[in-house]
N, C-alpha and C. Protein backbone atom coordinates (compact mmCIF):
# COMPACT_ATOMS: atom_id res chain seq x y z
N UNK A 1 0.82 -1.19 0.00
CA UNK A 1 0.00 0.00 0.00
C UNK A 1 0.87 1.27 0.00
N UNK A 2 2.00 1.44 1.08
CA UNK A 2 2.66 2.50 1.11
C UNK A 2 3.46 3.05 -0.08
N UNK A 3 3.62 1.14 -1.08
CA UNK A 3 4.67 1.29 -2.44
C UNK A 3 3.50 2.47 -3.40
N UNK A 4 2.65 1.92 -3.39
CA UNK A 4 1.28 2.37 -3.94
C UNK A 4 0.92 3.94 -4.00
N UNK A 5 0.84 4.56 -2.48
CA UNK A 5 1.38 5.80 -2.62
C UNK A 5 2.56 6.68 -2.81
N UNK A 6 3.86 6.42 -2.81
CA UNK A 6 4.86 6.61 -3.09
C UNK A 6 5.01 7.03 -5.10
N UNK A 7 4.67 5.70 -5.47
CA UNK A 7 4.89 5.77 -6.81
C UNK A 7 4.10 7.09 -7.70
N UNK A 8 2.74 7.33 -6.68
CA UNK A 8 1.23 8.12 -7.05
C UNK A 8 2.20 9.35 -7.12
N UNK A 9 2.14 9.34 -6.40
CA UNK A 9 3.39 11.04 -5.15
C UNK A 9 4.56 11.23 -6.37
N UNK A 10 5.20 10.28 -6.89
CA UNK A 10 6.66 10.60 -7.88
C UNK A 10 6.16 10.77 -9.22
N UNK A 11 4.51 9.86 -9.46
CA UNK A 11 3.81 10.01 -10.84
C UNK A 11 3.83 11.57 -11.19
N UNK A 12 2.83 11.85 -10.25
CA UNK A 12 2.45 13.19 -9.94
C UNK A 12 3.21 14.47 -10.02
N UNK A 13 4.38 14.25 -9.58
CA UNK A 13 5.79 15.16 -9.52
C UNK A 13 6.17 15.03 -11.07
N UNK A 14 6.53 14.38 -11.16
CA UNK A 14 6.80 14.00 -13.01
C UNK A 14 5.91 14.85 -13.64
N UNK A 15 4.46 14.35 -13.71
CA UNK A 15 3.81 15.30 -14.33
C UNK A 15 3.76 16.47 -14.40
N UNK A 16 3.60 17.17 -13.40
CA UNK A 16 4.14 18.40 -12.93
C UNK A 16 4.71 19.01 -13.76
N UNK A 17 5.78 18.45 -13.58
CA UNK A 17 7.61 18.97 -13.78
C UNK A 17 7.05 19.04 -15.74
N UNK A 18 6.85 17.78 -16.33
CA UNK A 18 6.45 17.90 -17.95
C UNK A 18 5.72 18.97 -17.94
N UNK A 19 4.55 19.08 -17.63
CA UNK A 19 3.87 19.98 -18.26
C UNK A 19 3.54 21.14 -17.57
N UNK A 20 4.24 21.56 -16.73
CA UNK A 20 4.73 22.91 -16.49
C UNK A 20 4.85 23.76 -17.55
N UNK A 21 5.93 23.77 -18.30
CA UNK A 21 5.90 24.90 -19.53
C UNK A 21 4.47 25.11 -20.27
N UNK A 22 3.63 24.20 -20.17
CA UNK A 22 2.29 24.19 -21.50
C UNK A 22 1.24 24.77 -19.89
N UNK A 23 1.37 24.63 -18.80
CA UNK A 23 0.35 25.55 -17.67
C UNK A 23 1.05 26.92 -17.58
N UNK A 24 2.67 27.37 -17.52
CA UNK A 24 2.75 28.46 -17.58
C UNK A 24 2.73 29.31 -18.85
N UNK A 25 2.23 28.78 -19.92
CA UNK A 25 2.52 29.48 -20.69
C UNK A 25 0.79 29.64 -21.24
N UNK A 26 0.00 29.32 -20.28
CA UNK A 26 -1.43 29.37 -20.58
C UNK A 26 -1.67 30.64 -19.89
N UNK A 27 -0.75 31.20 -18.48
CA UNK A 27 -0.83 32.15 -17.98
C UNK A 27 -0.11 33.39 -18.19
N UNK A 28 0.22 32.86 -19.43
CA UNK A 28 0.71 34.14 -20.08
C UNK A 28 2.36 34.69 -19.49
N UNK A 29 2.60 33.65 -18.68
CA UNK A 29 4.04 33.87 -17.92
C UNK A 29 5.64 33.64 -18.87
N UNK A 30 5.17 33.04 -20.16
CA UNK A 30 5.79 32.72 -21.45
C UNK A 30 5.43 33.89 -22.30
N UNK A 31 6.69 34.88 -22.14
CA UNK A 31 6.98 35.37 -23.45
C UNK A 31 8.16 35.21 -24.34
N UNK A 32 8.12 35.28 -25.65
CA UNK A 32 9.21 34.97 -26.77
C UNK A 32 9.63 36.16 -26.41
N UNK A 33 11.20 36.07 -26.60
CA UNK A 33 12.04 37.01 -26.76
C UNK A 33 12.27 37.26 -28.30
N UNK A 34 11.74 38.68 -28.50
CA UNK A 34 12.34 39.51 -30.06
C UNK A 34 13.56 39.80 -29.92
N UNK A 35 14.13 38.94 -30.69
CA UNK A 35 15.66 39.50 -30.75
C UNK A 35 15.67 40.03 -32.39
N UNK A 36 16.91 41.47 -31.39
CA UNK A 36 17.02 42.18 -32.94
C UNK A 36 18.30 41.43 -33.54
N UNK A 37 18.54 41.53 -34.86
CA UNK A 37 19.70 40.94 -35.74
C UNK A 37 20.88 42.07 -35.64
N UNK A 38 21.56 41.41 -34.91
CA UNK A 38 23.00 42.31 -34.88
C UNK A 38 24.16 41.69 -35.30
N UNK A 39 24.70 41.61 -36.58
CA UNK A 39 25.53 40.53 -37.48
C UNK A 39 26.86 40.53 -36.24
N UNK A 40 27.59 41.81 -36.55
CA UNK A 40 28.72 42.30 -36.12
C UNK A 40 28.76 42.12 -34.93
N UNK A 41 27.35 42.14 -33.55
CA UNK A 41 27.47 42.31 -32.67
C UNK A 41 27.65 40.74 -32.61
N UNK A 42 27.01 39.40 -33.09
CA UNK A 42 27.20 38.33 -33.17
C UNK A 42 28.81 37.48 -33.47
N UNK A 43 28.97 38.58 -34.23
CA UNK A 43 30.35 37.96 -35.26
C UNK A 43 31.47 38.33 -34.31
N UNK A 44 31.45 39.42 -33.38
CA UNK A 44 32.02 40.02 -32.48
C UNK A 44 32.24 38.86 -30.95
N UNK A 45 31.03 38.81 -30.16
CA UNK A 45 30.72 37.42 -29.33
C UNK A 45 31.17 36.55 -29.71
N UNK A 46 31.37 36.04 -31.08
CA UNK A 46 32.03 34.83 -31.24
C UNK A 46 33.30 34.91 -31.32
N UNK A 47 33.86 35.76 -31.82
CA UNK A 47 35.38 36.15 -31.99
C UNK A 47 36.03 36.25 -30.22
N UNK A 48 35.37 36.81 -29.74
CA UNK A 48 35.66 37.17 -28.13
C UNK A 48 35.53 35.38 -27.43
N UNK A 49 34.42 34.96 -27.79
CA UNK A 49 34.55 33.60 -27.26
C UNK A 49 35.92 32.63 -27.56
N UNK A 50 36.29 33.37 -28.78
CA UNK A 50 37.03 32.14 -29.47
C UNK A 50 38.50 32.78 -28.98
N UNK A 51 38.73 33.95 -28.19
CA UNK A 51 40.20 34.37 -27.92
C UNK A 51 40.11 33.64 -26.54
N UNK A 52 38.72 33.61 -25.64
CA UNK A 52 39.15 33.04 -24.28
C UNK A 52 39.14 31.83 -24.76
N UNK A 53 38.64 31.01 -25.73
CA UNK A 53 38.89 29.26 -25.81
C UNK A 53 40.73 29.20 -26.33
N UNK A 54 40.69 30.05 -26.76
CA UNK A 54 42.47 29.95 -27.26
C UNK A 54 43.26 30.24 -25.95
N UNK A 55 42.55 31.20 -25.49
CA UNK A 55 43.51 31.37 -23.83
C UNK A 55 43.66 30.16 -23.18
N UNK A 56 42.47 30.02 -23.12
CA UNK A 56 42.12 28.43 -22.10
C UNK A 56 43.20 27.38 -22.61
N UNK A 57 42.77 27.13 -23.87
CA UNK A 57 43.45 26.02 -24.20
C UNK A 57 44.86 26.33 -23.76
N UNK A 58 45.84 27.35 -24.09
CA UNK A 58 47.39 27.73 -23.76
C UNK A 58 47.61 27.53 -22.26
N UNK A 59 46.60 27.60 -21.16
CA UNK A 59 46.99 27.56 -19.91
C UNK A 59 46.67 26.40 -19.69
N UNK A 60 45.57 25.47 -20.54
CA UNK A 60 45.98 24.22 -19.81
C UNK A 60 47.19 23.52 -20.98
N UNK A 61 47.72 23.49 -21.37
CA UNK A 61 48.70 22.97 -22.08
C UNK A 61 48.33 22.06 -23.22
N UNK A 62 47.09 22.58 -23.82
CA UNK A 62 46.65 21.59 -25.16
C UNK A 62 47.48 22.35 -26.44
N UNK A 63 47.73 24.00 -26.23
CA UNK A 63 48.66 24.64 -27.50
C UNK A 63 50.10 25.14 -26.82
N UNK A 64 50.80 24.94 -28.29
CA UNK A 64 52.00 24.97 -27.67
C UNK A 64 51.97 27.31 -27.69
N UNK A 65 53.33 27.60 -27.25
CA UNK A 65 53.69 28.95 -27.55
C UNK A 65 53.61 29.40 -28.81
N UNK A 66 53.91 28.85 -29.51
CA UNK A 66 53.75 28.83 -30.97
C UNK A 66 52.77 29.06 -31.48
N UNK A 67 52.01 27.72 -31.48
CA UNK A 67 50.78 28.11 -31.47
C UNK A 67 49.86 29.17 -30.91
N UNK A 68 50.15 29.37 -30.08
CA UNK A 68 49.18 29.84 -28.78
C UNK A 68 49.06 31.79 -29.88
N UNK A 69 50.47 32.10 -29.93
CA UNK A 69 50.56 33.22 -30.14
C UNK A 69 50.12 33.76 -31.89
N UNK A 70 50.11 32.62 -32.65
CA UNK A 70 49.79 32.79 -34.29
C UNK A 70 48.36 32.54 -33.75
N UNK A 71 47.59 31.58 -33.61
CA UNK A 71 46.60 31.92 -32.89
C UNK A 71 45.32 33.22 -32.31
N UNK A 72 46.16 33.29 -31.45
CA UNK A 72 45.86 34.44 -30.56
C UNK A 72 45.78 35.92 -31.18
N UNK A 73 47.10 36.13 -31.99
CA UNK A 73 46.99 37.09 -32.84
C UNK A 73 46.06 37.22 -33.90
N UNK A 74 45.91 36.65 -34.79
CA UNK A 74 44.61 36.94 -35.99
C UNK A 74 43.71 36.73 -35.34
N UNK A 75 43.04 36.06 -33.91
CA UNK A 75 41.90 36.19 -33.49
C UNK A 75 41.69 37.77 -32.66
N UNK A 76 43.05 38.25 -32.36
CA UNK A 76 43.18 39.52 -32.43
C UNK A 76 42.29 40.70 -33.05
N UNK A 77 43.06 40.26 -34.23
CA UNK A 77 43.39 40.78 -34.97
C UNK A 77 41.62 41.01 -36.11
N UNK A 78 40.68 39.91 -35.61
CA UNK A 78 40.08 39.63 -36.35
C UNK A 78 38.81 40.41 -35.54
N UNK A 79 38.79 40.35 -33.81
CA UNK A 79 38.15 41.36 -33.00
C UNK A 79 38.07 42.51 -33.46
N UNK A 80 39.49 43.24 -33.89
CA UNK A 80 39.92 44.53 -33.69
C UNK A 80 39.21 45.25 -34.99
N UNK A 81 39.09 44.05 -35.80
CA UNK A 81 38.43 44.59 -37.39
C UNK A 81 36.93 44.78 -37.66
N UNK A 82 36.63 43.95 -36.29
CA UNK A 82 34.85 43.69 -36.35
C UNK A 82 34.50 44.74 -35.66
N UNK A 83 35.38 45.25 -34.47
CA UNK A 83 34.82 46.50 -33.74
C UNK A 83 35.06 47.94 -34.47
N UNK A 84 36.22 47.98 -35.28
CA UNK A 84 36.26 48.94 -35.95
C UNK A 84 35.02 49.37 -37.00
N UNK A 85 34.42 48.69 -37.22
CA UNK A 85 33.48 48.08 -38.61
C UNK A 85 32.42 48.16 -37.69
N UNK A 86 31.95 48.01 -36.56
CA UNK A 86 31.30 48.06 -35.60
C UNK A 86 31.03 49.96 -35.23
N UNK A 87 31.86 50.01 -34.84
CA UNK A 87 32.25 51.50 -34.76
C UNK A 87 32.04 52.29 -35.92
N UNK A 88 32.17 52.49 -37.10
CA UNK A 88 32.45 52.85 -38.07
C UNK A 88 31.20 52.83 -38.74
N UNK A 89 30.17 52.01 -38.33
CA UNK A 89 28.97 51.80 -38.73
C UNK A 89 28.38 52.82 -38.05
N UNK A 90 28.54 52.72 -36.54
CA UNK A 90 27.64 53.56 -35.62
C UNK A 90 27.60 54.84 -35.74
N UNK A 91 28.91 55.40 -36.04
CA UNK A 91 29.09 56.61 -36.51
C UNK A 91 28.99 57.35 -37.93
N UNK A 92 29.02 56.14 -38.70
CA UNK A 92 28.57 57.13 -40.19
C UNK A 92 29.64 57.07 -40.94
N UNK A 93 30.80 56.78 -40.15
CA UNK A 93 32.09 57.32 -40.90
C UNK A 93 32.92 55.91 -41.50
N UNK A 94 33.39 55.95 -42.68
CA UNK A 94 34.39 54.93 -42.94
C UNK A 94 35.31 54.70 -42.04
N UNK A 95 35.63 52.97 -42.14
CA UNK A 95 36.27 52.76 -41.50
C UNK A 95 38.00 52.51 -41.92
N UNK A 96 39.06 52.31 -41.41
CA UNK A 96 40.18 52.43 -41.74
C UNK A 96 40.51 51.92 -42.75
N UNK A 97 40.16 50.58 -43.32
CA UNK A 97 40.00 50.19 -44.45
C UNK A 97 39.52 50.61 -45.56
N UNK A 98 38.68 51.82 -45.82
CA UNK A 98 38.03 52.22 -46.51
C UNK A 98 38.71 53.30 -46.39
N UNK A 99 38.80 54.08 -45.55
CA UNK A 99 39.75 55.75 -45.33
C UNK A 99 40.83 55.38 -46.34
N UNK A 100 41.84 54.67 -46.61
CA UNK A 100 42.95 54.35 -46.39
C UNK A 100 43.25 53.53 -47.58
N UNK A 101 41.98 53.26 -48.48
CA UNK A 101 41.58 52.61 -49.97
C UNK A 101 41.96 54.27 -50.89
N UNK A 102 41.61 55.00 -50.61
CA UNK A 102 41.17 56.07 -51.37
C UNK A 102 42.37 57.34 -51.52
């Protein structure tokens, strides 16, 4: 009998737990997030992600110095071009690449 209620009690919890998202979202407690499209601001986050995974990796010893620093640099290097271009947008004005064409 006691197995009997036990199992009722963990059924019950389970259920719960599933269909939670489809009861809160009957109460209107589910809203979608509008996200705006920000290429650069995206392309940027990833570039930044990808200098601390290069860090990481150099301190635990998966890249050598060598590596670490050819690396490290064009991901640099590749930040420094997205924020400029970033920048350069916001303001109206060409960016160094373009100044520097002409």
């Amino acid at each position: 009998m006691m197995y009997a209620v036990v199992v009722i009690v963990i059924a019950v919890a389970v259920g719960l737990a599933v269909a939670w998202p489809v009861i809160a979202a009957g109460r209107g407690t589910f809203r979608p997030v509008t996200q705006v499209s920000d290429p650069e601001g995206e392309a940027l986050d990833r570039s930044l992600d990808a200098i601390r995974e290069i860090e990481f990796d150099h301190a635990t010893g998966h890249l050598s110095d060598e590596d670490f620093a050819q690396l490290d640099s064009e991901e640099r290097a590749r930040a420094l071009s997205i924020m400029r271009r970033r920048d350069a947008a916001r303001d109206g004005a060409p960016d160094e690449t373009e100044a520097g064409a002409g």
